[in-house]
N, C-alpha and C. Protein backbone atom coordinates (compact mmCIF):
# COMPACT_ATOMS: atom_id res chain seq x y z
N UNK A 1 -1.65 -238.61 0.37
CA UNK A 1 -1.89 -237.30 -0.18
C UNK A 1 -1.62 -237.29 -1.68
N UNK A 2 -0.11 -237.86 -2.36
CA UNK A 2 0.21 -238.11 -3.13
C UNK A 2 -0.73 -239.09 -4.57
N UNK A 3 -1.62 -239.73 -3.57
CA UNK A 3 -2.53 -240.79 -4.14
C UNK A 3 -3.78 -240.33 -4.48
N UNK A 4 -4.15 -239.58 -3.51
CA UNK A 4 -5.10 -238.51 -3.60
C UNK A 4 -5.64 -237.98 -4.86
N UNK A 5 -4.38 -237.17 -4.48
CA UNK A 5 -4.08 -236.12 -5.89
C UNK A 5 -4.18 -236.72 -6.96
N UNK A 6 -3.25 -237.96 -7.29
CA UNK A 6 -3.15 -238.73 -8.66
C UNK A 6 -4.61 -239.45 -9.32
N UNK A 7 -4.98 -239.45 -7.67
CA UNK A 7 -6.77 -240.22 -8.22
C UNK A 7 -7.51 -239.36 -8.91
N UNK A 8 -7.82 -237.89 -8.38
CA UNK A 8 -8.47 -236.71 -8.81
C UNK A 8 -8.09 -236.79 -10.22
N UNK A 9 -6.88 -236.25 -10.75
CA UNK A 9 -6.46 -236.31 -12.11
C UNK A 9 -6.91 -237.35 -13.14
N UNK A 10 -6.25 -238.39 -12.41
CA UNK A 10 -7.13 -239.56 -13.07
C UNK A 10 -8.72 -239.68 -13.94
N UNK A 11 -9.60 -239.35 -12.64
CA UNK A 11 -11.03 -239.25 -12.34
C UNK A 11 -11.40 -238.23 -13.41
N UNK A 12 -10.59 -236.96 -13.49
CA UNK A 12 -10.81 -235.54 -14.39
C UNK A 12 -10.26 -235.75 -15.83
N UNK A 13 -9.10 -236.70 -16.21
CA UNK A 13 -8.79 -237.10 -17.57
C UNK A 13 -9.76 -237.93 -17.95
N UNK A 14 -10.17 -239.18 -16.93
CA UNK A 14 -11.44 -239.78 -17.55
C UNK A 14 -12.67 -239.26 -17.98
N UNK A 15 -12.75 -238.81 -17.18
CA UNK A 15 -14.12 -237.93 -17.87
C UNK A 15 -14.02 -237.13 -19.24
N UNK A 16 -12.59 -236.13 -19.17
CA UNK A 16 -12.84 -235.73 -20.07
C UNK A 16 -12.19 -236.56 -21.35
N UNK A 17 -11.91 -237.48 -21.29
CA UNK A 17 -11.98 -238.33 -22.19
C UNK A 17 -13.00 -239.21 -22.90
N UNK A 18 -14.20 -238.95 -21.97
CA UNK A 18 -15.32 -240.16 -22.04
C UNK A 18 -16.03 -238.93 -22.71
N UNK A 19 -15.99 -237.49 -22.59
CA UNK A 19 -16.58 -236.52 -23.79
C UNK A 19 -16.44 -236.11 -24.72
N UNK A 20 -15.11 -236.46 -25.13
CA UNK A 20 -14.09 -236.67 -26.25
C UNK A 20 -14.94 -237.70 -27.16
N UNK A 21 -14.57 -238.64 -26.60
CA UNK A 21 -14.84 -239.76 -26.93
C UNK A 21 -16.40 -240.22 -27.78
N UNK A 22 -17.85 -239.41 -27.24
CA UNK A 22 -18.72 -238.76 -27.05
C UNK A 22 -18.80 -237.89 -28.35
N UNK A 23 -18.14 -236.97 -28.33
CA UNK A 23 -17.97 -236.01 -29.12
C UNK A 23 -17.73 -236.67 -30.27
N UNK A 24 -16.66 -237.34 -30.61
CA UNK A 24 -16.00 -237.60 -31.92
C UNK A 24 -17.08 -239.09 -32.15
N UNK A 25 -17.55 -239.54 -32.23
CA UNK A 25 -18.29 -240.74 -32.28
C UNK A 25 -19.98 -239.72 -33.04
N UNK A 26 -20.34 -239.06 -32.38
CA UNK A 26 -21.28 -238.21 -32.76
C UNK A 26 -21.19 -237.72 -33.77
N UNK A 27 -19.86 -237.07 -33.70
CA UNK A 27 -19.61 -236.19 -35.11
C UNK A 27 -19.64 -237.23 -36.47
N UNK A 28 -19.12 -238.25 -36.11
CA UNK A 28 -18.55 -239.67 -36.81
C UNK A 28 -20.04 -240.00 -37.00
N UNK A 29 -21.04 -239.81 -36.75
CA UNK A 29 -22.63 -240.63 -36.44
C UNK A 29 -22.81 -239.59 -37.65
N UNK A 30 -22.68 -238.16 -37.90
CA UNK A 30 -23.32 -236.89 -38.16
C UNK A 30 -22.66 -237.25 -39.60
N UNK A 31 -21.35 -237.09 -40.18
CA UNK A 31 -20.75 -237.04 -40.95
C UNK A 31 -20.94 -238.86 -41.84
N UNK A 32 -21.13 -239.58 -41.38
CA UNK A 32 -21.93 -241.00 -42.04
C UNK A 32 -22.98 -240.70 -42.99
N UNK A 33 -23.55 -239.58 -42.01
CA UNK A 33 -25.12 -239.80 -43.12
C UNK A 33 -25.21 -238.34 -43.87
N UNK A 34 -23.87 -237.79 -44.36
CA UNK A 34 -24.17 -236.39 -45.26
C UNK A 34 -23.21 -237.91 -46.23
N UNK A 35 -23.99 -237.13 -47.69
CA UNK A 35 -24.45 -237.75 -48.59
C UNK A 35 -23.26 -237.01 -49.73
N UNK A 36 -23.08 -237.26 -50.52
CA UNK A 36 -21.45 -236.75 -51.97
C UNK A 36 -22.17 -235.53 -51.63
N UNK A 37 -23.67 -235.79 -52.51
CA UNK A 37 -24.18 -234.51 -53.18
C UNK A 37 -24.72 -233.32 -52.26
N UNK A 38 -24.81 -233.59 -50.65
CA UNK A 38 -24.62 -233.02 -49.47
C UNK A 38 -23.46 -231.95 -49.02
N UNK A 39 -22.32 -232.75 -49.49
CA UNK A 39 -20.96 -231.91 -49.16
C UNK A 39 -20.90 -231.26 -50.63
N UNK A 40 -21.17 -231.52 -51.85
CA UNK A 40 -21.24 -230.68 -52.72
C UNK A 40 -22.46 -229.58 -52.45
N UNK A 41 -23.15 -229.85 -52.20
CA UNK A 41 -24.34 -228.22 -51.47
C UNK A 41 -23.27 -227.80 -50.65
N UNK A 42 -22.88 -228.11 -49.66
CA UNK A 42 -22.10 -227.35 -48.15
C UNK A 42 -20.91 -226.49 -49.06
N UNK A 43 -20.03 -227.31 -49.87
CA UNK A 43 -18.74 -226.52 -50.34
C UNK A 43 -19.57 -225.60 -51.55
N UNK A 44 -20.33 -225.68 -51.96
CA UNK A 44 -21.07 -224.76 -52.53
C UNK A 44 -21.36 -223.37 -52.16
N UNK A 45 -21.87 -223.80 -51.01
CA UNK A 45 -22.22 -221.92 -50.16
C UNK A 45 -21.05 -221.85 -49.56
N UNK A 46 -20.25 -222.35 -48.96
CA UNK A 46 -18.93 -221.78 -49.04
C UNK A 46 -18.26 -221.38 -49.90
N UNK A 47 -18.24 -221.55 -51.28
CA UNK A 47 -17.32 -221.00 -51.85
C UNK A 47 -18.10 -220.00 -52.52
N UNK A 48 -19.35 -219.84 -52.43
CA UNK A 48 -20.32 -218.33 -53.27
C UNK A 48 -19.97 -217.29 -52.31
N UNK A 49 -20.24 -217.81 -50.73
CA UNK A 49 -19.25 -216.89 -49.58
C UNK A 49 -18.31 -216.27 -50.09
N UNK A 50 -17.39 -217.37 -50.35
CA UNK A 50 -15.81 -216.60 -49.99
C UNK A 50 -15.48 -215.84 -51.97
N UNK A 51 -16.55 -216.55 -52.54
CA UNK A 51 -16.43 -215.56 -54.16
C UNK A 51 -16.96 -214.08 -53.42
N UNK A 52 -18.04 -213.82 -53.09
CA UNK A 52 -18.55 -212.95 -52.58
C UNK A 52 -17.52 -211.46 -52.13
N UNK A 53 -17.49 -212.03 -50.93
CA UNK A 53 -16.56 -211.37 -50.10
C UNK A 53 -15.34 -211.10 -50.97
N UNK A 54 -14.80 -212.21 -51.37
CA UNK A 54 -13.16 -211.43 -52.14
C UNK A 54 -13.67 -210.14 -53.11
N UNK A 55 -15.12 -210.95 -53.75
CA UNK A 55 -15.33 -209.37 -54.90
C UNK A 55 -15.26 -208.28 -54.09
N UNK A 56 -16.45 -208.26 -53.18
CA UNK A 56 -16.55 -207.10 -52.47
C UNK A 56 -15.48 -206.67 -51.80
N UNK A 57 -14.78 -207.00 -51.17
CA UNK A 57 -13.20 -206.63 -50.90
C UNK A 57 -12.30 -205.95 -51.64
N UNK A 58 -12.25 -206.54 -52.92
CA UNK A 58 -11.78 -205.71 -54.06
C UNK A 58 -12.21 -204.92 -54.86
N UNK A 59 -13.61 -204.84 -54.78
CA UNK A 59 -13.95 -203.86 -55.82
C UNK A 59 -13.94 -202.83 -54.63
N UNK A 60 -13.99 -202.86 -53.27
CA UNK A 60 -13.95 -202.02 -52.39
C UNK A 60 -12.23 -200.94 -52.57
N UNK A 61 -11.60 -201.69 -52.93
CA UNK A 61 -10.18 -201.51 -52.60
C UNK A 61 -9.91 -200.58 -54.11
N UNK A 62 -10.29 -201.47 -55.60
CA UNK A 62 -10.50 -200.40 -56.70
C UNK A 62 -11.12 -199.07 -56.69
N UNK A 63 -12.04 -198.70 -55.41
CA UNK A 63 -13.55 -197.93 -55.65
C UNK A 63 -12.11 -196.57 -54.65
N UNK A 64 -11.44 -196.97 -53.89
CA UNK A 64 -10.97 -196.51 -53.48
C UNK A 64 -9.37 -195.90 -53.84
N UNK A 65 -9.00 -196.67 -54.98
CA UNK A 65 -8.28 -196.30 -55.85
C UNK A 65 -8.42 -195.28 -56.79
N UNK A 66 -9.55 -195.86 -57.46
CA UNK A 66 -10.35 -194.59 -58.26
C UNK A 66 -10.57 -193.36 -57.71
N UNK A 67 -11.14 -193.08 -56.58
CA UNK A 67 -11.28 -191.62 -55.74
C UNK A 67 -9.92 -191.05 -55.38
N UNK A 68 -8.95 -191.92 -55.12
CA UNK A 68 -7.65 -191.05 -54.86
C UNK A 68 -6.71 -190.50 -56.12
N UNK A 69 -7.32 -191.68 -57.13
CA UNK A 69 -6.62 -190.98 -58.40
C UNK A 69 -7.52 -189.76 -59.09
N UNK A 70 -9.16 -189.52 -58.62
CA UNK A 70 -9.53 -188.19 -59.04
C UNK A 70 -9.15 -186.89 -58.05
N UNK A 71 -8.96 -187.44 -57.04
CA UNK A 71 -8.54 -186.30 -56.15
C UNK A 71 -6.95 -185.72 -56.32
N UNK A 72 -6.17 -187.03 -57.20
CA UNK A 72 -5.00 -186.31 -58.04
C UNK A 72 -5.19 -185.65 -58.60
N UNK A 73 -5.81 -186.08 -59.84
CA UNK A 73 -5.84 -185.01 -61.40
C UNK A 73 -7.15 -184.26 -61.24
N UNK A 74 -7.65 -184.21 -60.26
CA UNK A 74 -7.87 -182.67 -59.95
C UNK A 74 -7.55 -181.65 -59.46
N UNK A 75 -6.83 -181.69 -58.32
CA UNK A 75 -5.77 -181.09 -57.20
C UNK A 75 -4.45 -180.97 -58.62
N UNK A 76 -4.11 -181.53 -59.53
CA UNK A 76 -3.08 -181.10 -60.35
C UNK A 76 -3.57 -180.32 -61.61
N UNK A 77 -5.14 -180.55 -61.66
CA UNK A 77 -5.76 -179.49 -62.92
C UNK A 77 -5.86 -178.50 -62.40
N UNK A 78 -6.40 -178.76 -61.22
CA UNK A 78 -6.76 -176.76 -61.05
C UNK A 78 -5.38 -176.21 -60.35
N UNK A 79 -4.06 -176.83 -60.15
CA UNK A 79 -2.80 -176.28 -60.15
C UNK A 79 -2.47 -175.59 -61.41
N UNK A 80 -2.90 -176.74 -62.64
CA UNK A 80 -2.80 -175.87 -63.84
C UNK A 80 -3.86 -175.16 -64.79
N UNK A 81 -4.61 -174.71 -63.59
CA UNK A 81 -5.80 -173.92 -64.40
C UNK A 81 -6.81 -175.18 -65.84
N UNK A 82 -7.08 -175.59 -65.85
CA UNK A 82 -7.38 -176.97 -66.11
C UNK A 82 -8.94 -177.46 -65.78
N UNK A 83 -9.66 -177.54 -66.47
CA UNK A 83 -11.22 -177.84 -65.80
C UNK A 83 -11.18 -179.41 -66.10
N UNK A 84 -11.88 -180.45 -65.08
CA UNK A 84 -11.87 -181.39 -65.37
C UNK A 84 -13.11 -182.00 -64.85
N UNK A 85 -13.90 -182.57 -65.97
CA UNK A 85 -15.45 -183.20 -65.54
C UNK A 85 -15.49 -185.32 -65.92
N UNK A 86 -15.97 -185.41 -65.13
CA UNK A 86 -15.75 -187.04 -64.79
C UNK A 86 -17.13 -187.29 -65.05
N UNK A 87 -17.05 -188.24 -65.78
CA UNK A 87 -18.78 -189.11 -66.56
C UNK A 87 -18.69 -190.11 -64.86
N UNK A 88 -19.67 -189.89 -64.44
CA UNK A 88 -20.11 -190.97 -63.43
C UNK A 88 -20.63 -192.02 -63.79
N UNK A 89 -20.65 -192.19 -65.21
CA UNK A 89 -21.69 -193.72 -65.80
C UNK A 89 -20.38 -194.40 -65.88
């Protein structure tokens, strides 16, 4: 019973070892034939990505700064009788 069992395991690590195995040899096949100027294209659009996104992230986060600081010094102008007009350019 004991033997059984140990065979099964056996039988189920091999395999998934033999796809492992499979796997990383492939990848190893894939990664041979990208070229300097290959991984300089790839880290390229990754990093216009992640320029991207951080802008937009932050100018998101400024855009939202800006509106809470007009909703101050307006809410404190017209406390003090106070007209206040904002250039949108």
């Amino acid at each position: 019973m004991i033997e059984q069992r140990a065979a099964e395991i056996v039988g189920k690590i091999s395999s998934l070892l033999e796809k492992v195995a499979l796997a990383v040899s492939g990848g190893t096949a894939v990664l041979a034939k990208v070229t300097l100027s290959d991984w300089a294209f790839i880290s390229g659009i990754f990093g216009t990505a992640i320029t991207v996104t951080l802008s937009w992230y932050y100018q998101r986060r400024r855009d939202q700064r800006e509106a809470e600081r007009q909703k101050f010094d307006r809410a404190r102008a017209q406390r003090d009788g106070i007209e206040v007009v904002y250039d949108d350019n």
